[in-house]
Protein backbone atom coordinates (compact mmCIF):
# COMPACT_ATOMS: atom_id res chain seq x y z
CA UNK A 1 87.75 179.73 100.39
CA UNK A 2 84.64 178.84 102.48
CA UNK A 3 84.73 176.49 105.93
CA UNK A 4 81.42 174.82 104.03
CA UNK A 5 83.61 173.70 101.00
CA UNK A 6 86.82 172.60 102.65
CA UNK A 7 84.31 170.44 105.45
CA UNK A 8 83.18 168.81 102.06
CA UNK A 9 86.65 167.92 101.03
CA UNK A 10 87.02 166.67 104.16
CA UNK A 11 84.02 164.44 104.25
CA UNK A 12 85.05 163.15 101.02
CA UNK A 13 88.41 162.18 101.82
CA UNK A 14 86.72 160.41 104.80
CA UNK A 15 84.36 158.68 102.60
CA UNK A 16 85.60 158.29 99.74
CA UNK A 17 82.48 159.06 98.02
CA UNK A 18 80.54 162.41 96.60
CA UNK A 19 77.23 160.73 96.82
CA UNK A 20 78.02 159.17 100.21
CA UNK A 21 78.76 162.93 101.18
CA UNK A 22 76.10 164.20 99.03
CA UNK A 23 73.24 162.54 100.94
CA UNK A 24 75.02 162.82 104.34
CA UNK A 25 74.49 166.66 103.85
CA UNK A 26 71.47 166.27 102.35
CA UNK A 27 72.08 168.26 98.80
CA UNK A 28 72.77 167.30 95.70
CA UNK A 29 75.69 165.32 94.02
CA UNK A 30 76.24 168.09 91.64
CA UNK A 31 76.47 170.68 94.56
CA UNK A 32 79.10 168.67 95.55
CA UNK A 33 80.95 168.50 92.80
CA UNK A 34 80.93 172.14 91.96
CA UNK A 35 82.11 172.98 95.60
CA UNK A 36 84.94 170.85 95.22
CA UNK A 37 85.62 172.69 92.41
CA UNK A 38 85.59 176.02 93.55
CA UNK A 39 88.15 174.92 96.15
CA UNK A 40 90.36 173.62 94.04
CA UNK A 41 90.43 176.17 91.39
CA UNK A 42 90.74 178.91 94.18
CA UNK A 43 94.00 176.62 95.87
CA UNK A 44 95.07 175.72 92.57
CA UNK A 45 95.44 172.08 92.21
CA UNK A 46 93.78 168.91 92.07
CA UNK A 47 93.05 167.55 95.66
CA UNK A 48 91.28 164.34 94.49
CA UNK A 49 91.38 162.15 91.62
CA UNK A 50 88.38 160.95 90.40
CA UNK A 51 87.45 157.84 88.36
CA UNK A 52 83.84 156.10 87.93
CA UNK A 53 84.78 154.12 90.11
CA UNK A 54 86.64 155.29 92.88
CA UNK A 55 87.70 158.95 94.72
CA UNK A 56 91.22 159.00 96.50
CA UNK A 57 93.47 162.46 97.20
CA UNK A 58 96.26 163.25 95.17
CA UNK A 59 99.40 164.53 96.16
CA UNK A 60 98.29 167.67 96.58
CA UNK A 61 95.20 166.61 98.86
CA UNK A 62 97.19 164.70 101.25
CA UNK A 63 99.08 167.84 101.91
CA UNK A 64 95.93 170.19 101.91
CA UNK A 65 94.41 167.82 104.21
CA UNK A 66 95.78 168.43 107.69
CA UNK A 67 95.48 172.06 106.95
CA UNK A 68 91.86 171.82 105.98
CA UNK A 69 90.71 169.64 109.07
CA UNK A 70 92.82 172.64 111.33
CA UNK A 71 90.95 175.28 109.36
CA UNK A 72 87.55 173.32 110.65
CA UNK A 73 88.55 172.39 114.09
CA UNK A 74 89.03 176.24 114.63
CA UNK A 75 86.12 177.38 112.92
CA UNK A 76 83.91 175.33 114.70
CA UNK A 77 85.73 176.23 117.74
CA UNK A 78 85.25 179.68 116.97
CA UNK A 79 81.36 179.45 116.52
CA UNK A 80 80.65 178.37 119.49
CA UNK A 81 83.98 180.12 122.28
CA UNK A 82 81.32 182.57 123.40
CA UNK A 83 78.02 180.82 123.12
CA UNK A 84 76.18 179.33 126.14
CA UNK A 85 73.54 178.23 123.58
CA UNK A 86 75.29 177.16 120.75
CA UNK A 87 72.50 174.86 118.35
CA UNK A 88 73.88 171.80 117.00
CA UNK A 89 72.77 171.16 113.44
CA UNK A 90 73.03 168.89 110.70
CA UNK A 91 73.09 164.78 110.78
CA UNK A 92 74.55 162.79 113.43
CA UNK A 93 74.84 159.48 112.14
CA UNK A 94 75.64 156.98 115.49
CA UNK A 95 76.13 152.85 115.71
CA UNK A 96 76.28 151.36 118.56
CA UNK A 97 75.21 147.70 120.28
CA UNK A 98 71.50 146.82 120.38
CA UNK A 99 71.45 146.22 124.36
CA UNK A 100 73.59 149.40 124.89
CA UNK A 101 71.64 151.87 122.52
CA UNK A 102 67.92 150.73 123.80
CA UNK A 103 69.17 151.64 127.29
CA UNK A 104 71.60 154.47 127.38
CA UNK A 105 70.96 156.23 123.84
CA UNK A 106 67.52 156.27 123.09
CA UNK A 107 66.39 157.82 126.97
CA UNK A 108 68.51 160.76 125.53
CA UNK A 109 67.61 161.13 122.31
CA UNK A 110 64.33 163.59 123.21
CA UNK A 111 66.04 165.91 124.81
CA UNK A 112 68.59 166.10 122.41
CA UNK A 113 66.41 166.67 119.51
CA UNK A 114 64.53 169.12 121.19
CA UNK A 115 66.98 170.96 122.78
CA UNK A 116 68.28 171.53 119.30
CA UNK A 117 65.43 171.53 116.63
CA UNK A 118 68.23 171.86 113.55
CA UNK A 119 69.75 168.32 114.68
CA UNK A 120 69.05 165.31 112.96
CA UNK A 121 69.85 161.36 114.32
CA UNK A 122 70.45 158.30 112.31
CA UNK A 123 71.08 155.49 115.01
CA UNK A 124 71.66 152.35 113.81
CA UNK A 125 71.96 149.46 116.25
CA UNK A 126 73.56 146.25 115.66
CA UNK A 127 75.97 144.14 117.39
CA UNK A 128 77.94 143.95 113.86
CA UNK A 129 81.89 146.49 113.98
CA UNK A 130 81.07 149.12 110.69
CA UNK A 131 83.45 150.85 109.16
CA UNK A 132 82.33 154.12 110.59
CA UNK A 133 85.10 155.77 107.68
CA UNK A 134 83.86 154.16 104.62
CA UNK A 135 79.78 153.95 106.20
CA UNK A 136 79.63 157.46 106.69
CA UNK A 137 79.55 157.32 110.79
CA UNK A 138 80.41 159.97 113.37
CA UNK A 139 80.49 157.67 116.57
CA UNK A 140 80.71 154.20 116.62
CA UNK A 141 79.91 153.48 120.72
CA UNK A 142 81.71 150.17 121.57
CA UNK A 143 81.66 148.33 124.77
CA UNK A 144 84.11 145.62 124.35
CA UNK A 145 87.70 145.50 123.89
CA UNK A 146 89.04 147.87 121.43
CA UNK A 147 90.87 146.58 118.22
CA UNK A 148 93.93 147.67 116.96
CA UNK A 149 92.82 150.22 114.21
CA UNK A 150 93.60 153.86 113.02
CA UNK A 151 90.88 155.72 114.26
CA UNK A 152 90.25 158.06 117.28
CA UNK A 153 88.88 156.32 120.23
CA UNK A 154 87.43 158.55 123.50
CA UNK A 155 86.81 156.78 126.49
CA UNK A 156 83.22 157.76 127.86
CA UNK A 157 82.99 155.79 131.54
CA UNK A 158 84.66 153.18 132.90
CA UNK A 159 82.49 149.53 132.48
CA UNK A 160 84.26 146.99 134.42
CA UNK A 161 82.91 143.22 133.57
CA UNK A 162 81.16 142.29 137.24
CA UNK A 163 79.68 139.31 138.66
CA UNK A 164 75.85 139.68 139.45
CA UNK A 165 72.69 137.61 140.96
CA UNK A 166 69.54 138.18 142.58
CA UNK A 167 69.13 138.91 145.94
CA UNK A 168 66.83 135.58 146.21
CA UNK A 169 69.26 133.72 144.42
CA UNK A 170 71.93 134.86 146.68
CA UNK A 171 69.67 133.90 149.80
CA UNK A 172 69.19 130.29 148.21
CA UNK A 173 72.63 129.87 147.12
CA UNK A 174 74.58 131.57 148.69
CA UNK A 175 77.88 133.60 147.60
CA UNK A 176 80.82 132.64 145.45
CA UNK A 177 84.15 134.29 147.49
CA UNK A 178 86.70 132.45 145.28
CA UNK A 179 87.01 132.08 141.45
CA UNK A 180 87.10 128.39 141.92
CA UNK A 181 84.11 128.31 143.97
CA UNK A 182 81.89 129.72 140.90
CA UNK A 183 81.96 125.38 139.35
CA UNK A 184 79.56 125.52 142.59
CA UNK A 185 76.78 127.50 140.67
CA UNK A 186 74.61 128.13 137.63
CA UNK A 187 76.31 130.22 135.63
CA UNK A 188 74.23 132.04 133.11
CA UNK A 189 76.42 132.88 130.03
CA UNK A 190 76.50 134.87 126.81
CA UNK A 191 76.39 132.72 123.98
CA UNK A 192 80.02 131.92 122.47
CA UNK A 193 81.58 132.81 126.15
CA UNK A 194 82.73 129.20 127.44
CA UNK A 195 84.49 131.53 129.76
CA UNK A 196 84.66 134.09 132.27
CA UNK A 197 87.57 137.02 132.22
CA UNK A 198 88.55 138.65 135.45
CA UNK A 199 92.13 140.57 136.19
CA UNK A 200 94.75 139.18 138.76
CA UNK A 201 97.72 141.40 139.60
CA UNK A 202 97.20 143.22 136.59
CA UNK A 203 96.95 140.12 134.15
CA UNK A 204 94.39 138.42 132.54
CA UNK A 205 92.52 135.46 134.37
CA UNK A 206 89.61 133.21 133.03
CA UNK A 207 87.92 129.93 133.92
CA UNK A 208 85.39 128.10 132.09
CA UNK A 209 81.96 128.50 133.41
CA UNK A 210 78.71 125.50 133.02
CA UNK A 211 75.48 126.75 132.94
CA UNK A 212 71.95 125.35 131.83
CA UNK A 213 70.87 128.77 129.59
CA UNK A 214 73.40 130.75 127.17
CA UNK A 215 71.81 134.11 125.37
CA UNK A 216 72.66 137.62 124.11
CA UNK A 217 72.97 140.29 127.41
CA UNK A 218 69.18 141.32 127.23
CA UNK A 219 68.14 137.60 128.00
CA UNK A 220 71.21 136.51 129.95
CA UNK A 221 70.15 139.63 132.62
CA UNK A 222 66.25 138.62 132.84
CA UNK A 223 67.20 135.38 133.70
CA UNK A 224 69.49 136.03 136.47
CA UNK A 225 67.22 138.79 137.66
CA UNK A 226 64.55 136.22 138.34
CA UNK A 227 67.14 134.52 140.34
CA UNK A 228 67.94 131.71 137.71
CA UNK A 229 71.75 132.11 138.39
CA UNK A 230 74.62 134.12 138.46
CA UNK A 231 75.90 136.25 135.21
CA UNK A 232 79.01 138.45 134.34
CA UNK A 233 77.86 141.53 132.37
CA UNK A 234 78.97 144.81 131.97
CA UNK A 235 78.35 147.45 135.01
CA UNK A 236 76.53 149.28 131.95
CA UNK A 237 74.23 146.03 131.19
CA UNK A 238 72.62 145.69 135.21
CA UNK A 239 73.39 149.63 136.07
CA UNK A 240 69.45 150.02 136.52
CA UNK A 241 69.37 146.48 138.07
CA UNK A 242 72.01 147.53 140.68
CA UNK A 243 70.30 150.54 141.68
CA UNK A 244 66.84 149.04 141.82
CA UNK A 245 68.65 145.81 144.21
CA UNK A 246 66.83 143.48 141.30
CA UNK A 247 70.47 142.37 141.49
CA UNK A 248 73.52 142.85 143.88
CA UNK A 249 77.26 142.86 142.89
CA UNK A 250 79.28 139.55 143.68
CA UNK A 251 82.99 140.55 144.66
CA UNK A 252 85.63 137.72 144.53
CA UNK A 253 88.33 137.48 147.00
CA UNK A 254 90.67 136.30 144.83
CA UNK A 255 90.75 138.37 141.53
CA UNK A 256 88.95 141.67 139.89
CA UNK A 257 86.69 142.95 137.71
CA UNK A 258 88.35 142.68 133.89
CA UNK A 259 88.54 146.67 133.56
CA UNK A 260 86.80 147.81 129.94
CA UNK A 261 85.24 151.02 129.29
CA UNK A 262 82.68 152.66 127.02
CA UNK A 263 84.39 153.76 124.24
CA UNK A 264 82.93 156.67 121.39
CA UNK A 265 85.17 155.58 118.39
CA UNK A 266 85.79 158.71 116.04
CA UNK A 267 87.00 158.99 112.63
CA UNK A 268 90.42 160.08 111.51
CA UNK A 269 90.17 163.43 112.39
CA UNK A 270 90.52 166.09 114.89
CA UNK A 271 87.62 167.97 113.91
CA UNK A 272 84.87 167.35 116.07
CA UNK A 273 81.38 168.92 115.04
CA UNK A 274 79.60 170.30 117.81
CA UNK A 275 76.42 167.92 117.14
CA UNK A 276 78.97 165.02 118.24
CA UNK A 277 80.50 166.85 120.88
CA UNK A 278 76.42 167.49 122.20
CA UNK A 279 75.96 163.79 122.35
CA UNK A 280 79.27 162.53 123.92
CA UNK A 281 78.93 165.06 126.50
CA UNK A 282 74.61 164.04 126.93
CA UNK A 283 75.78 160.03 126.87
CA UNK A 284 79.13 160.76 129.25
CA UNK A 285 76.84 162.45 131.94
CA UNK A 286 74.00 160.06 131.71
CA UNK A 287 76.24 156.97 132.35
CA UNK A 288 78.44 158.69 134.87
CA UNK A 289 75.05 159.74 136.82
CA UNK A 290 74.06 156.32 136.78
CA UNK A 291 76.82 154.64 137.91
CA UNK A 292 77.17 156.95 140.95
CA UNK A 293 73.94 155.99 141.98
């Protein structure tokens, strides 16, 4: 049996689709097909059951299955143990936030691409949680809490929620040192956040917060960066900000940061292609760079 024809079983089981699969890999739906079937008449058994409707493993592909994904993971593995310039090929299909992928994925996408001319890059960017299984996805990059849920998630940087202003509208106003003190100031919120989350020994603490302006991050950070107020975003959302002293962090005596992270949320599997690896690695650096600025 070929690697190519059991990563096709794979993606399928994944999917849950030939033509999904089919125009991930760019070939045919027939190609599909017949490579399915050449790995299934060479293991001999049915590994998926197939209606007009609907694909789902039999028996047999549920046990086949963990096998198959080990047979990848060490192929791919393989390819690239003694490479320093191992190519990345293929489609890399990413969704992540809007904010988030204007300002930490696209910067990295040119290099990317032309470090490795066989790589290809659908990025869609939305603020709306895909199924990444049954939508074809590699990475799903998500900077709020996790949900409960089956897939693989790797934590990329730290990206503790942090209190921020401008340095004139610190100078005006001076600065917040207790969580009660905040009712004091213009607090510039994203919409359908009443409130503001911060950690106390360990637990979760929040107050309601009164502003006059409520937007998504993009417009909530303008504002306070022309000194309209004070905002909690992610380190991630004012990182260039920070370093340019557009803004300054506000520390509170009283309570921290809520601690989330940057999260690259995988599918169901082990096997990691080396195109995904490329970008976590690229995005991982980037943000890690920036933050230690």
């Amino acid at each position: 049996m070929t690697l190519n024809d059991v990563e096709i079983f794979i993606a399928i089981s994944e999917t849950g689709s030939l033509a999904e699969v089919a125009r991930r890999l760019d070939i045919s739906p027939m190609t599909v097909s017949r490579r399915l079937a050449a790995l299934e008449q060479e293991l001999g058994g049915r590994l998926l059951q197939r209606t007009t409707r609907s694909v789902s493993l039999t028996q047999e592909g549920i046990a086949f299955l963990p096998y198959a994904r080990a047979m990848c993971e060490a192929g791919e593995g393989a390819r690239t143990l003694f490479r320093t310039d191992a190519q990345a090929s293929g489609l890399l299909r990413i969704t992540a936030p809007s904010g988030f992928g204007r300002r930490a994925i696209l910067p990295l996408l040119p290099g990317l691409l032309t470090q490795h001319p066989a790589l290809r890059i659908d990025l869609r960017l939305d603020e709306e949680v895909v199924d990444i299984v049954g939508q074809g996805f590699d990475i799903a990059i998500r900077v709020a809490p996790l949900r409960d849920s089956s897939l693989i998630a790797r934590k990329i940087v730290d990206n503790p929620r942090i209190l921020c202003a401008s340095p004139d509208y610190v100078q005006r106003h001076g600065v917040p040192r207790k969580m009660s003190e905040l009712a004091e100031h213009n607090c510039l919120r994203l919409t359908n956040m009443p409130q503001w989350t911060f950690e106390k020994s360990g637990k979760a603490s929040s107050i309601s917060v009164e502003g006059n302006f409520s937007s998504n991050v993009e417009a909530v950070r303008k504002l306070c960066a022309e000194g309209m107020g004070i905002a909690q975003l992610t380190r991630s959302d004012v990182a260039e900000e920070l370093v340019r002293n557009s803004l300054v962090e506000i520390v509170l005596e009283d309570v921290q940061p809520q601690q989330l992270a940057v999260w690259a949320v995988l599918p169901t599997t082990r096997y990691l292609p080396l195109r995904a690896r490329l970008f976590i690695e690229a995005l991982k650096t980037s943000l890690t760079q920036t933050a230690n600025s």
